[in-house]
PDB file of N, CA and C in Angstrom:
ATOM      1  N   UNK A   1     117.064  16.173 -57.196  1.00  0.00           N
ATOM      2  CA  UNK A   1     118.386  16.557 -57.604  1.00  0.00           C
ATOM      3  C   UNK A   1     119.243  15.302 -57.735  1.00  0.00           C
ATOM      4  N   UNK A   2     119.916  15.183 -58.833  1.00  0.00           N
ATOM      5  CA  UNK A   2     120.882  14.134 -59.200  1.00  0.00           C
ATOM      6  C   UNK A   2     121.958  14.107 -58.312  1.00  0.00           C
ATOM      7  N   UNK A   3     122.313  12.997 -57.539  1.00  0.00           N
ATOM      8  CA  UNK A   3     123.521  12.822 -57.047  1.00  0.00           C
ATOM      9  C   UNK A   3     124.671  12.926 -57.939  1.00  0.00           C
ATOM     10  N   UNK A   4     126.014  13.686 -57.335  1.00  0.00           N
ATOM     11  CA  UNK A   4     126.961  13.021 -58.551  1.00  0.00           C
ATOM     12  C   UNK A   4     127.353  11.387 -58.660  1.00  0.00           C
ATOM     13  N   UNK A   5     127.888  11.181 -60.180  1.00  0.00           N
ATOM     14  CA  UNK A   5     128.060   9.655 -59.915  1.00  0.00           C
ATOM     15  C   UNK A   5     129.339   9.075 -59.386  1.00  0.00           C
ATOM     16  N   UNK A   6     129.900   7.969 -58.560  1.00  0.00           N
ATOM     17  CA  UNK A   6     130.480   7.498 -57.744  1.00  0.00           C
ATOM     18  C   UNK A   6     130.595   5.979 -58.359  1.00  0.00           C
ATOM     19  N   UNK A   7     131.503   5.383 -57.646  1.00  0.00           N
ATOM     20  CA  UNK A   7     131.892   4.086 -57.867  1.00  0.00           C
ATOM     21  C   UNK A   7     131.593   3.316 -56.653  1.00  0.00           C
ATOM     22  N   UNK A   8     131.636   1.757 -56.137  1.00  0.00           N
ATOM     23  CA  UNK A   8     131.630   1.145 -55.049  1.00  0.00           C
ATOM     24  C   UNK A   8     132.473   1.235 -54.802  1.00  0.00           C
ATOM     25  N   UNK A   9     134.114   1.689 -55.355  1.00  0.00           N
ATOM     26  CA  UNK A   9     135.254   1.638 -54.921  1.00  0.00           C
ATOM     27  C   UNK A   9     135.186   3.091 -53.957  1.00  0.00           C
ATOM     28  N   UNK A  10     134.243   4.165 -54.383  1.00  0.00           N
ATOM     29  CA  UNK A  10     134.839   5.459 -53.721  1.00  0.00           C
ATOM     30  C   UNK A  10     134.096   5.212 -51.987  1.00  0.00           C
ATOM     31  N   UNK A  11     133.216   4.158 -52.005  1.00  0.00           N
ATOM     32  CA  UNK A  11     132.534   4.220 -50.894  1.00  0.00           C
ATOM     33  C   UNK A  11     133.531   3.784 -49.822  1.00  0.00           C
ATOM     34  N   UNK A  12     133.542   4.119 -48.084  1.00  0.00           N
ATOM     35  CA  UNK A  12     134.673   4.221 -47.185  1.00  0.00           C
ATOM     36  C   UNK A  12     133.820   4.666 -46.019  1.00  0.00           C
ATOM     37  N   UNK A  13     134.399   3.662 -45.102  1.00  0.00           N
ATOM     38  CA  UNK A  13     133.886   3.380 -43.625  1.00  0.00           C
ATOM     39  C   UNK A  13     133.461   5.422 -43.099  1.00  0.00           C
ATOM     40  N   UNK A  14     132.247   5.504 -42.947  1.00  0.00           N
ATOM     41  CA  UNK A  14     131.852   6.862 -42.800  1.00  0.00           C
ATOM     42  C   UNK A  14     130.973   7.771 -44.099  1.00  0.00           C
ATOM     43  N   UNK A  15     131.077   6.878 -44.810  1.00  0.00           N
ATOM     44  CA  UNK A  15     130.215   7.772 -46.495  1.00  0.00           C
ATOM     45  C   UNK A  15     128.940   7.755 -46.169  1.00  0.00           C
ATOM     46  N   UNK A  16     128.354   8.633 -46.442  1.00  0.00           N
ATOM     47  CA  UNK A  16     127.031   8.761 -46.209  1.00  0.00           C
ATOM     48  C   UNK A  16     125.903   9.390 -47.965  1.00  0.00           C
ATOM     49  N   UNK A  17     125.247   8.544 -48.225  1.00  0.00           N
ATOM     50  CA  UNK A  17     124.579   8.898 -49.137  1.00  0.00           C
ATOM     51  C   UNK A  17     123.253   8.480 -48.766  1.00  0.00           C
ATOM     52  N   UNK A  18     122.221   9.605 -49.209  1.00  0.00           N
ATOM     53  CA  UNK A  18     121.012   9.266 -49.016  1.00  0.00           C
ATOM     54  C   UNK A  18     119.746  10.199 -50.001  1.00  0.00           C
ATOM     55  N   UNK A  19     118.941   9.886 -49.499  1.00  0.00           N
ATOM     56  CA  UNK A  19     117.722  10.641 -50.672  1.00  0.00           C
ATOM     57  C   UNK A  19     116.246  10.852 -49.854  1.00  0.00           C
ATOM     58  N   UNK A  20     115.452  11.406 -50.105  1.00  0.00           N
ATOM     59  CA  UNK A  20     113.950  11.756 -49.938  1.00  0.00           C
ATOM     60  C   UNK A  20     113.394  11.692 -50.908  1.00  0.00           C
ATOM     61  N   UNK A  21     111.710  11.168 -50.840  1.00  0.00           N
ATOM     62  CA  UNK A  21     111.371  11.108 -51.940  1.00  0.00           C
ATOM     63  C   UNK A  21     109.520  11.149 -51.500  1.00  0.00           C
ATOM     64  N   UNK A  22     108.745  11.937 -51.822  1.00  0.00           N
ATOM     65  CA  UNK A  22     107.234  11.931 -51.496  1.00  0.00           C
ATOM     66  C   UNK A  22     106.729  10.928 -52.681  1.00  0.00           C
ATOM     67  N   UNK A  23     105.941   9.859 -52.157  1.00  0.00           N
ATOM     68  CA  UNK A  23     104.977   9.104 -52.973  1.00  0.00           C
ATOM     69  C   UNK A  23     103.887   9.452 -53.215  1.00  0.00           C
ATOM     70  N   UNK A  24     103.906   9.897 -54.749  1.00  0.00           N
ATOM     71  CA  UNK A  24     102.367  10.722 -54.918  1.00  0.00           C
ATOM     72  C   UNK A  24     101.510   9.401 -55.929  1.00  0.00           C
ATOM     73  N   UNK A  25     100.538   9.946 -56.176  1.00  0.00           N
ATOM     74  CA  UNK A  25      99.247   8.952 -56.491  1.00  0.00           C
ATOM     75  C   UNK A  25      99.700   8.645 -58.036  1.00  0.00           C
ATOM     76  N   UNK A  26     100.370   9.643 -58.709  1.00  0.00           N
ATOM     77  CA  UNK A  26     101.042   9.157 -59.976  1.00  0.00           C
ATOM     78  C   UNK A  26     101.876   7.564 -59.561  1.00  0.00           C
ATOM     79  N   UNK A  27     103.028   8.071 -58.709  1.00  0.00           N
ATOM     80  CA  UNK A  27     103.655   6.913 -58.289  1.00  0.00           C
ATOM     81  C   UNK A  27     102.907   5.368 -58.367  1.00  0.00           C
ATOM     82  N   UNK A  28     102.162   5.399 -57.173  1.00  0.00           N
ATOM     83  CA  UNK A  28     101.200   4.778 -57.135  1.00  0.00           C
ATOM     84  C   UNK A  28     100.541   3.740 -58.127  1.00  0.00           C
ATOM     85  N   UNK A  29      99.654   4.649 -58.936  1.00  0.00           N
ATOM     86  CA  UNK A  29      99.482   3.984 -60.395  1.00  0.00           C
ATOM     87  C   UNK A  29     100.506   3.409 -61.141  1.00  0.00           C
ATOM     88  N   UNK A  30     101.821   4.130 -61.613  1.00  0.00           N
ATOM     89  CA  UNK A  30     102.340   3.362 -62.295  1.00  0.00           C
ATOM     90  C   UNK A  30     103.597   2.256 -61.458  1.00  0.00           C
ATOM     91  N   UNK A  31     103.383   1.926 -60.359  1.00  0.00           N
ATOM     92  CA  UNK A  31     103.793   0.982 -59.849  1.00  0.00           C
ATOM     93  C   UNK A  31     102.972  -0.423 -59.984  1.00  0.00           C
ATOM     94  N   UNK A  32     101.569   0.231 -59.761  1.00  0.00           N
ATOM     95  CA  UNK A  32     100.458  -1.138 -60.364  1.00  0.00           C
ATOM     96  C   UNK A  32     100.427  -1.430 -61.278  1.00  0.00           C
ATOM     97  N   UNK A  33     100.662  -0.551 -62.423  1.00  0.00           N
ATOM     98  CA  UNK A  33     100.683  -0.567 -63.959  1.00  0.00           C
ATOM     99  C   UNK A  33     101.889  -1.537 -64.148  1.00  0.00           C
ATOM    100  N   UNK A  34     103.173  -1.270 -63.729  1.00  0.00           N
ATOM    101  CA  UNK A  34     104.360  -2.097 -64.075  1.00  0.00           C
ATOM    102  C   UNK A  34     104.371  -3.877 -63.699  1.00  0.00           C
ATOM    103  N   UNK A  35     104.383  -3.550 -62.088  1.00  0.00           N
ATOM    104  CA  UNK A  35     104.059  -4.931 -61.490  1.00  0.00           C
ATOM    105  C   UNK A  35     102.636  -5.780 -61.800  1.00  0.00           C
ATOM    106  N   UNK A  36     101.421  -5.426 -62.214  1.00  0.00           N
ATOM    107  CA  UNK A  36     100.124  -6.121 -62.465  1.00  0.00           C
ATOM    108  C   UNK A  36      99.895  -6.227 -60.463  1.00  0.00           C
ATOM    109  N   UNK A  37     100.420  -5.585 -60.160  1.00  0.00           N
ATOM    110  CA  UNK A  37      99.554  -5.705 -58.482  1.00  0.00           C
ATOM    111  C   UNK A  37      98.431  -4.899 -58.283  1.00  0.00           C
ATOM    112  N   UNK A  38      97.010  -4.809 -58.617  1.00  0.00           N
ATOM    113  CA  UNK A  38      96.499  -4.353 -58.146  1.00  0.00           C
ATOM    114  C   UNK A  38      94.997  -4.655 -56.971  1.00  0.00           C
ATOM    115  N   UNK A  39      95.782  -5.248 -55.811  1.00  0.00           N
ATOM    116  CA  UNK A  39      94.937  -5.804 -55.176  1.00  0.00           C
ATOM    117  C   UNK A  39      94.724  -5.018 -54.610  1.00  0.00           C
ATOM    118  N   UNK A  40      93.401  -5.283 -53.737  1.00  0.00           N
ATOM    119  CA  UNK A  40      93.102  -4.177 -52.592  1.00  0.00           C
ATOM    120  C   UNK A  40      93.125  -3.765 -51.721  1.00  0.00           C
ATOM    121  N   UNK A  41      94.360  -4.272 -50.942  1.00  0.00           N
ATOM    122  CA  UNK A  41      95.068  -3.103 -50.375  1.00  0.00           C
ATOM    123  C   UNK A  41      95.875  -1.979 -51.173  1.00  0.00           C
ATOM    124  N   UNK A  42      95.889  -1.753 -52.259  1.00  0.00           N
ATOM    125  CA  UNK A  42      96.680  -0.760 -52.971  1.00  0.00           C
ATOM    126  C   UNK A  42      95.264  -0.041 -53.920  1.00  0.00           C
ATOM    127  N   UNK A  43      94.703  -0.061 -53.608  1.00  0.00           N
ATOM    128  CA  UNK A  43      93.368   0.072 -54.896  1.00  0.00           C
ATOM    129  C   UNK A  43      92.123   0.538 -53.903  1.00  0.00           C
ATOM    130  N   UNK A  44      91.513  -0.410 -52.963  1.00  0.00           N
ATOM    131  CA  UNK A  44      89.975  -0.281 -52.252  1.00  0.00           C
ATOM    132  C   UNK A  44      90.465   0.609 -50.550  1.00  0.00           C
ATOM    133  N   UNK A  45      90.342   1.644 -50.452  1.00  0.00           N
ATOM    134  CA  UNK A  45      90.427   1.860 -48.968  1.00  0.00           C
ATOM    135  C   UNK A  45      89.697   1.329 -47.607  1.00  0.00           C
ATOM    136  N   UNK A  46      88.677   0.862 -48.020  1.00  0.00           N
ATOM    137  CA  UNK A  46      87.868   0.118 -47.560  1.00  0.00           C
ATOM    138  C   UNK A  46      88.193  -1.177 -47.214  1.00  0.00           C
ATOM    139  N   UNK A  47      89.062  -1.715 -48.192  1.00  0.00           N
ATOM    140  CA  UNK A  47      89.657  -3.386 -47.984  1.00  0.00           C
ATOM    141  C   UNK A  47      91.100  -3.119 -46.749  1.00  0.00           C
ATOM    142  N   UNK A  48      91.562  -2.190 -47.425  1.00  0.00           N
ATOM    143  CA  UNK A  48      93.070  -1.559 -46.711  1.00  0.00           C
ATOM    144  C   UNK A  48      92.479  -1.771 -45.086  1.00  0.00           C
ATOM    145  N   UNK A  49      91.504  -0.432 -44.894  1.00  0.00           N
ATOM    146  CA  UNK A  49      91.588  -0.608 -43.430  1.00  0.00           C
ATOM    147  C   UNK A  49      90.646  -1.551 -42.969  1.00  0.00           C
ATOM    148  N   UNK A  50      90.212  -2.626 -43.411  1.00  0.00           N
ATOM    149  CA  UNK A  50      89.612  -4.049 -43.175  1.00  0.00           C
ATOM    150  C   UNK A  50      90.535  -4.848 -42.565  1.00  0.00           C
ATOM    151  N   UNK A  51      91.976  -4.889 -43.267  1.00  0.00           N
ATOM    152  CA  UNK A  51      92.597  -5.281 -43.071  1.00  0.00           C
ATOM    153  C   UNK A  51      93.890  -4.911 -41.974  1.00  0.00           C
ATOM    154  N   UNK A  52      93.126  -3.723 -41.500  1.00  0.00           N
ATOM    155  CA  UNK A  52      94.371  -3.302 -40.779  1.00  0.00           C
ATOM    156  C   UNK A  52      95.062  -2.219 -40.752  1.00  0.00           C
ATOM    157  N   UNK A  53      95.214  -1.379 -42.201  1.00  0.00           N
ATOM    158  CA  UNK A  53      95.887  -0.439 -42.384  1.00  0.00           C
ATOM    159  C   UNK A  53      95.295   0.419 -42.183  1.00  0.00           C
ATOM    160  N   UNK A  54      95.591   1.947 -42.328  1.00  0.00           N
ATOM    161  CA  UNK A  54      95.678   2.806 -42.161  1.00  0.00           C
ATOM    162  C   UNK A  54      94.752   3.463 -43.103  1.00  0.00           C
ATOM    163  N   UNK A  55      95.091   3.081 -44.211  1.00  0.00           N
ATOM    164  CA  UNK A  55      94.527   3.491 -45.849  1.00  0.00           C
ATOM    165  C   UNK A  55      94.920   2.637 -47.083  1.00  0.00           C
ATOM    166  N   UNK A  56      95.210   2.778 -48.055  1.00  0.00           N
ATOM    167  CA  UNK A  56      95.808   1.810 -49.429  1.00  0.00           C
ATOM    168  C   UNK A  56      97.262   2.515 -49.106  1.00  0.00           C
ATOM    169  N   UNK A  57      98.273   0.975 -49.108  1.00  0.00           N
ATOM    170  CA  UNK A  57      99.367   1.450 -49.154  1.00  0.00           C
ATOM    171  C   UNK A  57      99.798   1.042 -50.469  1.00  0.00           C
ATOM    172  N   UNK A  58     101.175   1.366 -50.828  1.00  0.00           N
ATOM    173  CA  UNK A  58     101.937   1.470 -51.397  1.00  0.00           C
ATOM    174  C   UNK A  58     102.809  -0.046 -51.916  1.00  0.00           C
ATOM    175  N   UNK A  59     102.167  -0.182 -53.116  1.00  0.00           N
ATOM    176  CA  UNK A  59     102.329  -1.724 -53.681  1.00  0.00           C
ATOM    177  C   UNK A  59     104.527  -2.243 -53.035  1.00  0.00           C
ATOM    178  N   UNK A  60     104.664  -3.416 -52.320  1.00  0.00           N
ATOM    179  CA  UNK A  60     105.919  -3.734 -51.966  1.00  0.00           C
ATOM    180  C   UNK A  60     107.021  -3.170 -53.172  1.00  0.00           C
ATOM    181  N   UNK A  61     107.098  -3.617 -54.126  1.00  0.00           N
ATOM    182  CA  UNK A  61     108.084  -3.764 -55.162  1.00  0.00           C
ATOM    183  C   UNK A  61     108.557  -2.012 -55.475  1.00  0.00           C
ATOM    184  N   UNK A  62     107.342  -1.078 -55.682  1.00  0.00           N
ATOM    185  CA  UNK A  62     107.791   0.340 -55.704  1.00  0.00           C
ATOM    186  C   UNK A  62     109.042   0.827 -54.305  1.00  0.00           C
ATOM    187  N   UNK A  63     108.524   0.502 -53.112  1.00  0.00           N
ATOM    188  CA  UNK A  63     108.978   0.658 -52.215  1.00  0.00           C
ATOM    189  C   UNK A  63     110.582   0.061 -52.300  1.00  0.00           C
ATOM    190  N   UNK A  64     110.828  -1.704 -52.717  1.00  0.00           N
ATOM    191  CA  UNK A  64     111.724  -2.089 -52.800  1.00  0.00           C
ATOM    192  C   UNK A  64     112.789  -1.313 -53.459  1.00  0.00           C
ATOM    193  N   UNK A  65     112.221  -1.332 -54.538  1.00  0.00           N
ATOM    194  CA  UNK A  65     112.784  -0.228 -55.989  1.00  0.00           C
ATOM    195  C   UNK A  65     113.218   1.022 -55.866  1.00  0.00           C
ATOM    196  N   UNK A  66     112.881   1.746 -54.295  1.00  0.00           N
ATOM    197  CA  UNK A  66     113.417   2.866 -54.322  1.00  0.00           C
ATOM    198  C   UNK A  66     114.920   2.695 -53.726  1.00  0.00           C
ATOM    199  N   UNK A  67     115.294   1.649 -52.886  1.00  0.00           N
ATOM    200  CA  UNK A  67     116.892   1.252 -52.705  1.00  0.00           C
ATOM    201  C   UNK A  67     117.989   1.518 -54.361  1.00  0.00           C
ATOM    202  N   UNK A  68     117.187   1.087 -54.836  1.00  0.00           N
ATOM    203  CA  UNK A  68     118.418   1.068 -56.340  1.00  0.00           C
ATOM    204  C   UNK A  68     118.459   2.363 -56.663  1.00  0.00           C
ATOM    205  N   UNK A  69     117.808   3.757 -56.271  1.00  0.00           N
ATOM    206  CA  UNK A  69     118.362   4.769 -56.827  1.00  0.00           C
ATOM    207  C   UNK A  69     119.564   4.995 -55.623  1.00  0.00           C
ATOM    208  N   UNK A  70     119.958   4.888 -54.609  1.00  0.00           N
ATOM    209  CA  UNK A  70     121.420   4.329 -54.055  1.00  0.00           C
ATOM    210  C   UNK A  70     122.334   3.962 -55.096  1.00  0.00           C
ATOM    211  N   UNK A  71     122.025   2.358 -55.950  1.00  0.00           N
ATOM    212  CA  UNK A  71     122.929   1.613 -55.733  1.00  0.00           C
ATOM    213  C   UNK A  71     123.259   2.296 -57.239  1.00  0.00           C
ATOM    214  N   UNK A  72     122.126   2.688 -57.763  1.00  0.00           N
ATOM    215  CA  UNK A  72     122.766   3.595 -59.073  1.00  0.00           C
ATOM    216  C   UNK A  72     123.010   4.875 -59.399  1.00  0.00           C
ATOM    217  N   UNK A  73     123.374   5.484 -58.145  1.00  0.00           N
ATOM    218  CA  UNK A  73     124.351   6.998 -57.933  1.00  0.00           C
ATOM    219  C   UNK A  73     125.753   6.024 -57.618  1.00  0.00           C
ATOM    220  N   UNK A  74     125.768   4.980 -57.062  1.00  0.00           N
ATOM    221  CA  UNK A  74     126.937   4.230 -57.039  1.00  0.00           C
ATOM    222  C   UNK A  74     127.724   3.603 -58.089  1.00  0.00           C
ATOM    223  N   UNK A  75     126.682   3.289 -59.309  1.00  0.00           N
ATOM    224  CA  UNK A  75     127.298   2.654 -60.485  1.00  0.00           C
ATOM    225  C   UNK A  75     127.594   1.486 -59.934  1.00  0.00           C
ATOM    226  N   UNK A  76     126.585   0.686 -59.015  1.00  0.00           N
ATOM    227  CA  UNK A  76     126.622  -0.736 -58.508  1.00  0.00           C
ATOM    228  C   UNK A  76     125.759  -0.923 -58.870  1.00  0.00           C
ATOM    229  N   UNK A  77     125.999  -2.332 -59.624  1.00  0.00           N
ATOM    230  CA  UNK A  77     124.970  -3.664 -60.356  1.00  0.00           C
ATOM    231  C   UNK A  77     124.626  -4.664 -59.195  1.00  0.00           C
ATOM    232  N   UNK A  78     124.091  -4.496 -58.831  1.00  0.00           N
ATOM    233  CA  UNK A  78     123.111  -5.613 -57.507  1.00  0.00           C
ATOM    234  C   UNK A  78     122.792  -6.580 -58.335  1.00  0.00           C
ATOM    235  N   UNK A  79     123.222  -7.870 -57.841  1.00  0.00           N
ATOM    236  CA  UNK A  79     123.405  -9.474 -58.281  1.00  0.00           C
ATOM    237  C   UNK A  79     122.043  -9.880 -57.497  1.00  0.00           C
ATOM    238  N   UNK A  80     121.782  -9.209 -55.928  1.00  0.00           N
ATOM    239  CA  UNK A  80     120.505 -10.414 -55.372  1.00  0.00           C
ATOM    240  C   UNK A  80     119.840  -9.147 -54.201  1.00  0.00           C
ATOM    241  N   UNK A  81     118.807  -8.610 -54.176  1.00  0.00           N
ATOM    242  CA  UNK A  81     118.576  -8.038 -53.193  1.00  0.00           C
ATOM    243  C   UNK A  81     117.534  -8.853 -52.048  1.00  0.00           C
ATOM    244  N   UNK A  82     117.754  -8.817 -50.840  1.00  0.00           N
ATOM    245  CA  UNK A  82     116.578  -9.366 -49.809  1.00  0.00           C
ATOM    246  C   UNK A  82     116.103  -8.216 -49.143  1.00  0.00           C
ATOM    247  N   UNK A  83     115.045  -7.991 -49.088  1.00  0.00           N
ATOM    248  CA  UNK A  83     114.168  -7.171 -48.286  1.00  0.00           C
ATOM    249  C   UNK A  83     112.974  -7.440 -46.892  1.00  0.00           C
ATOM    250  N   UNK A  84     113.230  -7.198 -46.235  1.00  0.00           N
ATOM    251  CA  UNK A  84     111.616  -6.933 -45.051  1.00  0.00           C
ATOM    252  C   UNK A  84     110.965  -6.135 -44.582  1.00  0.00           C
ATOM    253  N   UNK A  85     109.910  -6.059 -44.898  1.00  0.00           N
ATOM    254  CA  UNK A  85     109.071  -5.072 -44.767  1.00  0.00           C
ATOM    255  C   UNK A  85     108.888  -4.703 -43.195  1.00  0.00           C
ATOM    256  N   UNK A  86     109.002  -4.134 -42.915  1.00  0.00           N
ATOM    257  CA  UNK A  86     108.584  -4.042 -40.975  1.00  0.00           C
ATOM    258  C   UNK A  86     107.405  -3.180 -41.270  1.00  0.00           C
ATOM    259  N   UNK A  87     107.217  -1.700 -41.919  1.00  0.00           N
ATOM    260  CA  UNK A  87     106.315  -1.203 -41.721  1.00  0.00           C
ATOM    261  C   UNK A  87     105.644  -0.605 -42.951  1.00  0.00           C
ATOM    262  N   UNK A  88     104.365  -0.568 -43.204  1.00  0.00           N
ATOM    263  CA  UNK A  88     103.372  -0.483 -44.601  1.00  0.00           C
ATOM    264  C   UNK A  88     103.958   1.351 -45.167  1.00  0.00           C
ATOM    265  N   UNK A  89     104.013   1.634 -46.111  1.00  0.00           N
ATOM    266  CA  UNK A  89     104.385   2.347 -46.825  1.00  0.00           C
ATOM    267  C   UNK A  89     102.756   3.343 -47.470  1.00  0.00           C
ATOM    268  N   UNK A  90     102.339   4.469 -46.920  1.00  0.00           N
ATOM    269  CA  UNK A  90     101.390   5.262 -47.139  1.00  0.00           C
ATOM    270  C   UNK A  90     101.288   6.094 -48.257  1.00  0.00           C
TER     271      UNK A  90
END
């Protein structure tokens, strides 16, 4: 469901906006498709939990990318984003 749209001006100490979103295997693919990431942790399950994980996660940049549907129910143009990953994305 579409948020309505908003300005950075309407935002005010207490606003709360937020979203849910299930990552399905479509996702997935065309996150590798866009970025050219398809190493194997996102691809071999076998390499994934070689390495540690759980299963093939979820290429960084999709994950990053889901912040901007925020910043564009806001009608905010983000100049520089920094991100850290703390925990792998399934």
């Amino acid at each position: 469901m579409a948020l309505p749209h908003h300005t950075i001006d309407t935002v005010h100490v207490g606003y709360k906006l937020s979203f849910s979103r299930t990552v399905t295997e479509d996702d997935l693919q065309a996150a590798m498709r866009l970025s050219g990431d398809r190493g194997g942790y996102h691809t071999d399950e076998a390499f994934a939990r070689a390495a540690g994980f759980q299963r093939i996660i979820v290429p960084g940049i999709f994950t990053a990318g889901l912040i901007t549907q925020i910043g564009g129910q806001l009608n905010f143009l983000a100049r520089e984003l920094t991100f850290g990953f703390v925990k792998p994305v399934y």
